[in-house]
Protein backbone atom coordinates (compact mmCIF):
# COMPACT_ATOMS: atom_id res chain seq x y z
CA UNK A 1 61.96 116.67 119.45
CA UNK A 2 58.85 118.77 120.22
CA UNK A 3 56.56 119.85 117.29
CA UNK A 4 55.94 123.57 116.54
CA UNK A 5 53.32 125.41 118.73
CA UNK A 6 50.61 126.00 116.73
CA UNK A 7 48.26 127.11 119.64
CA UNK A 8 49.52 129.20 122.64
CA UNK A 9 46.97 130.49 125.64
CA UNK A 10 48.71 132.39 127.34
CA UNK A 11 47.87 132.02 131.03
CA UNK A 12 47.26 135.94 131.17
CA UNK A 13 45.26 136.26 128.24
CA UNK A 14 43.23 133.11 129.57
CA UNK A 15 42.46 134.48 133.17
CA UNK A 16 41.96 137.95 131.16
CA UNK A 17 38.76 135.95 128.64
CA UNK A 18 37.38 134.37 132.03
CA UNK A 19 37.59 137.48 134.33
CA UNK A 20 35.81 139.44 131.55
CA UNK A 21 32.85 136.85 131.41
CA UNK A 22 32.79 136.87 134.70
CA UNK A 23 32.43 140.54 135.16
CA UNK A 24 29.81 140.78 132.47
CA UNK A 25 27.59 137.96 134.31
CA UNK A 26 27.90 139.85 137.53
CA UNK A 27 27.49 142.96 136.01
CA UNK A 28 24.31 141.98 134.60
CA UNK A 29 22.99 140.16 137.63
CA UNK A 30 23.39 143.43 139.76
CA UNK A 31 22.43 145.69 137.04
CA UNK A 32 19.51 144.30 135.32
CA UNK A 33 17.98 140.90 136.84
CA UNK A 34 18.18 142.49 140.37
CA UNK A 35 15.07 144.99 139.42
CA UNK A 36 12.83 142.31 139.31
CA UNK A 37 13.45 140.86 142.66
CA UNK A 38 9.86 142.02 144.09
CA UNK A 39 7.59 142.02 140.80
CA UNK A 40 4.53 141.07 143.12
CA UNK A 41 5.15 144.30 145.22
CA UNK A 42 5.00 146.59 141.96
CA UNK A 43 2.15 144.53 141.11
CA UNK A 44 0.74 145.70 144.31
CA UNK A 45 1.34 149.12 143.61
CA UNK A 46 0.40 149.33 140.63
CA UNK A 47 -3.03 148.26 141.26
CA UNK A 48 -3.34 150.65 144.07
CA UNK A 49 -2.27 153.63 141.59
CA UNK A 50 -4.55 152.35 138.66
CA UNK A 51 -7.27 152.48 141.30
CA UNK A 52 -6.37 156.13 143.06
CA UNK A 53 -6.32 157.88 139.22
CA UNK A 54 -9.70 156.32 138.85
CA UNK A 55 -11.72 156.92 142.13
CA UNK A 56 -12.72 160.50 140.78
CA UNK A 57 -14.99 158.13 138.13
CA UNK A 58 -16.38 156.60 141.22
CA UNK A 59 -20.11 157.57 141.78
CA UNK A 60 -21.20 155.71 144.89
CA UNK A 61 -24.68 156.40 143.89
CA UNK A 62 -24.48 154.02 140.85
CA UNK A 63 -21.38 151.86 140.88
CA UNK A 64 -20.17 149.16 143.31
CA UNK A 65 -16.93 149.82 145.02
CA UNK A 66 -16.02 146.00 144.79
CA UNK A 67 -15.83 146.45 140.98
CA UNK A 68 -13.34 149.11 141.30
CA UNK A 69 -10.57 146.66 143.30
CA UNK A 70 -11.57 143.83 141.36
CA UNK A 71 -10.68 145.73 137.64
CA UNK A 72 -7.45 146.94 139.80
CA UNK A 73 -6.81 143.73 140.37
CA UNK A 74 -6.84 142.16 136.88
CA UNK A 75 -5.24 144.97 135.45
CA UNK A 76 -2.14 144.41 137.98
CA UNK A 77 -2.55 140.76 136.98
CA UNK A 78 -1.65 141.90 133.73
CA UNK A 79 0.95 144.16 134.57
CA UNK A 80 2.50 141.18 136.35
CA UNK A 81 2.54 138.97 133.49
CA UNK A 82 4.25 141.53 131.36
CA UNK A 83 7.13 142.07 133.60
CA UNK A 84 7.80 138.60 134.61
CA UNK A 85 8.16 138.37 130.50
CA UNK A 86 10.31 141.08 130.50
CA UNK A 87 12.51 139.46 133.58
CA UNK A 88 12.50 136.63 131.06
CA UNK A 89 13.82 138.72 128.32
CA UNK A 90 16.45 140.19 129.99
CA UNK A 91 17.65 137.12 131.17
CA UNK A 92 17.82 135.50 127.50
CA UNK A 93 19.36 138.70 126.61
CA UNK A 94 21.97 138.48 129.05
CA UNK A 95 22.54 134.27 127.86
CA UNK A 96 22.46 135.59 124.06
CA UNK A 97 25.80 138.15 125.12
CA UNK A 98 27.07 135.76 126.90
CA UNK A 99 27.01 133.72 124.44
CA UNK A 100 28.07 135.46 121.55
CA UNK A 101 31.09 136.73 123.20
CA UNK A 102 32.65 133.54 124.23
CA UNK A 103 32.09 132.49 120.74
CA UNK A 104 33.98 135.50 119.04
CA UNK A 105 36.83 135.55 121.66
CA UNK A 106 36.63 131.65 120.60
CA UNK A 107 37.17 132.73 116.90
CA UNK A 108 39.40 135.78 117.40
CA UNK A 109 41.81 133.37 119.57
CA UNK A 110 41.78 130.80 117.09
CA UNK A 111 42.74 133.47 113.37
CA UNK A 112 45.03 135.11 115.92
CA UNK A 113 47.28 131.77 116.19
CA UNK A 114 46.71 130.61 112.92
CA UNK A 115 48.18 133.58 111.53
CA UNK A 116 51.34 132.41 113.15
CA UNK A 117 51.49 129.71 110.74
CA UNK A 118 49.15 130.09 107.84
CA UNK A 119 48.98 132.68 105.52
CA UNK A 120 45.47 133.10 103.54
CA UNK A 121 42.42 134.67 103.85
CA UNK A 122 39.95 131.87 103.31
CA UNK A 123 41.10 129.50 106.62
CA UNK A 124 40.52 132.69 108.95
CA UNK A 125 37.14 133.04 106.72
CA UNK A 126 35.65 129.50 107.42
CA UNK A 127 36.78 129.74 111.00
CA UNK A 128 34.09 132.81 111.23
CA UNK A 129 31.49 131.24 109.56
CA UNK A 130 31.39 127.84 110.38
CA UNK A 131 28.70 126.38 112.74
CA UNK A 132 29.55 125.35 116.72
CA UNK A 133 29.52 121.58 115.64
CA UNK A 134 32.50 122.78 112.96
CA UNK A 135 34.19 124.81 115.42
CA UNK A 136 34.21 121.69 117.99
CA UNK A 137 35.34 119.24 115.08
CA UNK A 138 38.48 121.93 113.85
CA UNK A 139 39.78 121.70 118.03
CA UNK A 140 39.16 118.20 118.04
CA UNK A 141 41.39 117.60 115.01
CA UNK A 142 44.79 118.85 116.85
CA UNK A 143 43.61 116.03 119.35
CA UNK A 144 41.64 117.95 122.04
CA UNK A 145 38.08 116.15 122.47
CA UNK A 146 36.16 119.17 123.18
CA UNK A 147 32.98 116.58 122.87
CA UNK A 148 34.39 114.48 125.96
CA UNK A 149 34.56 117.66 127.99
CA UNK A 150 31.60 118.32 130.70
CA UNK A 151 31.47 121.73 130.34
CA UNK A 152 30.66 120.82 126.34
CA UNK A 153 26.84 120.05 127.51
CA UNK A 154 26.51 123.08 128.91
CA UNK A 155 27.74 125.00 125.91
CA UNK A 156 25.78 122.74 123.76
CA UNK A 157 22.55 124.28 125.54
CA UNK A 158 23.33 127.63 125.84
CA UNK A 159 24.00 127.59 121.84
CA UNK A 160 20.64 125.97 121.52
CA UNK A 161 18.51 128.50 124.01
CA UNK A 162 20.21 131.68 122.15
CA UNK A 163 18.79 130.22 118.76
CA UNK A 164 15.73 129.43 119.73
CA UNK A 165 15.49 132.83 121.25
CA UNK A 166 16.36 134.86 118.11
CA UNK A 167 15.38 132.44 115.74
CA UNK A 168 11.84 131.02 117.59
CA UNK A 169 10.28 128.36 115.57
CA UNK A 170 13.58 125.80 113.72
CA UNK A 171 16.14 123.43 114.70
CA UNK A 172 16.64 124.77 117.64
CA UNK A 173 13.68 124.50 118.90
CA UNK A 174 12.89 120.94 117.97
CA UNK A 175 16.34 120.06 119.59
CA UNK A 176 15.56 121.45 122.88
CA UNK A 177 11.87 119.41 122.96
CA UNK A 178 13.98 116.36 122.41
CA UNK A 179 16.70 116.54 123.95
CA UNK A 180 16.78 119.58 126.85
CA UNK A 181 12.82 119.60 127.61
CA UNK A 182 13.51 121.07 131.01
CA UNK A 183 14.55 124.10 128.83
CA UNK A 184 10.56 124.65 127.93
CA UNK A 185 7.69 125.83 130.13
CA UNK A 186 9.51 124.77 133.12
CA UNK A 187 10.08 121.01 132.24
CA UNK A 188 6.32 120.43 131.06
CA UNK A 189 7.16 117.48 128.58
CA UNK A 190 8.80 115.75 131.12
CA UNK A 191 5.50 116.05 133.49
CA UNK A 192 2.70 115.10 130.75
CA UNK A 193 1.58 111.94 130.09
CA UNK A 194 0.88 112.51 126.23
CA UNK A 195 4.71 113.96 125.30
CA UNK A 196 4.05 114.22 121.48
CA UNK A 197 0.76 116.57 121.89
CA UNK A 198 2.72 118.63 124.27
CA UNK A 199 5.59 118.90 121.70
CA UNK A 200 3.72 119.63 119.16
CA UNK A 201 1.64 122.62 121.28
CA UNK A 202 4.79 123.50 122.42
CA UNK A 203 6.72 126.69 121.12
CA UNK A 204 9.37 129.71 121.00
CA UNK A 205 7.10 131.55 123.58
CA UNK A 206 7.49 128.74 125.94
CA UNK A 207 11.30 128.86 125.81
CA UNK A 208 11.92 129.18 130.21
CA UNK A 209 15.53 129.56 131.59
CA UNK A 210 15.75 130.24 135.20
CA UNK A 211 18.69 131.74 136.98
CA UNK A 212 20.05 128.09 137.98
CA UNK A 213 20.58 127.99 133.76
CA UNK A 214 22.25 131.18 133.74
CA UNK A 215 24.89 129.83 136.42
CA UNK A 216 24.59 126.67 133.84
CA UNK A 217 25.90 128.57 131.08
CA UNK A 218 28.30 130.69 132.89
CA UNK A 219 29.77 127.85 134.37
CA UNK A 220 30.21 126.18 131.28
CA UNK A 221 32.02 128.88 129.23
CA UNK A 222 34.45 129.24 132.43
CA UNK A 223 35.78 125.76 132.65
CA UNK A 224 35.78 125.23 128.52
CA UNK A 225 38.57 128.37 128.72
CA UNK A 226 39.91 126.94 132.03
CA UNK A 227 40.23 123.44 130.36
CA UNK A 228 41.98 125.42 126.91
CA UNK A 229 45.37 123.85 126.83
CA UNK A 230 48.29 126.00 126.80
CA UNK A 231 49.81 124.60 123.95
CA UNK A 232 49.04 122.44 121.14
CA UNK A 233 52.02 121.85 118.61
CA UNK A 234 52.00 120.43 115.19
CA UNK A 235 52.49 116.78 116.99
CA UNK A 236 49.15 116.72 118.03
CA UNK A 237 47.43 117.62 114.37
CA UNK A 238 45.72 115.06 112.96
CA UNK A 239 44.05 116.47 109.59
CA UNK A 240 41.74 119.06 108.71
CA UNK A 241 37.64 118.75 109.16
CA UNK A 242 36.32 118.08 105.36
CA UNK A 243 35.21 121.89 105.23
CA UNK A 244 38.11 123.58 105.81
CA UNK A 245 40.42 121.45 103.61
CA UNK A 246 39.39 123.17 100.43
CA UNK A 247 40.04 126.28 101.97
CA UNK A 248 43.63 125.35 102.77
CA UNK A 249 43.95 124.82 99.25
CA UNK A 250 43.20 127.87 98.29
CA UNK A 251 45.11 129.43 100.46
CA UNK A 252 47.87 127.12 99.21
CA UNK A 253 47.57 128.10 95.74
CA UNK A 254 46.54 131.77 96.09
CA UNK A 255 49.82 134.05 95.00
């Protein structure tokens, strides 16, 4: 005799979480990352309007024309610099959405089908605010190894790169020089022959995701909803994570 169904994804409500993170990764591709496609070019102009509002100054009596381009030319140096930064920003901005909306459909999904089952507001409280490790362990314990799954790497990093980007300096930081180096200043660790002075010069500012990571990511939080089975019944519990036992409890006893 089958078990009760604790967890249901519904094949509609499935293909209706991936088509929506689909939509928002295309959407801001073509929207956002798509205006820096020719920074050098705006580079180029800028320097050549930076220059024109200045040639008025110009007094070929006294001053050197060649000092003219070459101040152009550092100041569109500069205004390089700052928008590749801000291409990089609006990439980790786009990761950090990303992100966070997988992990509160995640959440949502998981009080919605509790509620089935469980009544209590402290289990639906823990599910919100425990960690991504706790949120992989409570899956795992009705006997789906989210940890065995490929696309769990790939989660794994994008969790780490959104930290490190609103957090800078901490744990996530230090994680991704040990373990995802190709994460920071374009793999740099991996291409220095004295790692630990690198690590240690090494920091938030140097966080550098390219749009190969984005497609990382994306890819990732597709196949972990893909991979979602469509039902998991009270046969496949095995018993609840340490941190959310106490909570059942209360639950349990609460009138």
């Amino acid at each position: 005799m089958v078990g009760y169904t604790l967890f249901h994804m519904d094949p509609g409500y499935r293909q209706n979480l991936i088509e929506k993170h689909r939509f928002y990764v295309n959407e801001g591709r073509s929207r956002l990352l798509t205006q820096f496609d020719d920074v050098s070019a705006e580079a180029d102009a800028f320097a050549e309007k930076w220059a024109s509002e200045r040639s008025h100054l110009f007094d070929p009596e006294r001053d050197d024309p060649s000092d003219l381009d070459e101040r152009a030319w550092e100041e569109s140096i500069t205004f390089y610099g700052m928008l590749d930064d801000l291409h990089a920003d609006v990439r980790l901005a786009i990761i950090a959405g990303m992100y966070h909306g997988w992990d509160k459909d995640l959440r949502d999904w998981i009080v919605t089908q509790i509620r089935h089952w469980h009544s209590g507001k402290d289990v639906p409280a823990e599910i919100w605010s425990v960690n991504f490790a706790g949120l992989m362990e409570f899956l795992s314990c009705f006997g789906w190894a989210v940890d065995d799954l490929p696309c769990h790497r790939g989660l794994d990093r994008c969790r780490l790169v959104v930290n490190a980007y609103k957090h800078g300096e901490g744990p996530a930081l230090e994680s991704l020089k040990n373990h995802h180096s190709d994460l920071l200043a374009g793999g740099l660790l991996d291409a220095t022959p004295n790692r630990e002075l690198a690590k240690r010069l090494l920091g938030y500012r140097h966080l550098k995701v390219t749009d190969g990571h984005l497609d990382e990511f994306s890819d990732a939080i597709v196949d972990f909803w893909a991979a979602m089975p469509e039902t998991i019944s009270e046969d496949d519990f095995r018993s609840w994570p340490d941190w959310l036992e106490k909570a059942v409890a209360r639950d349990k006893e609460a009138p």
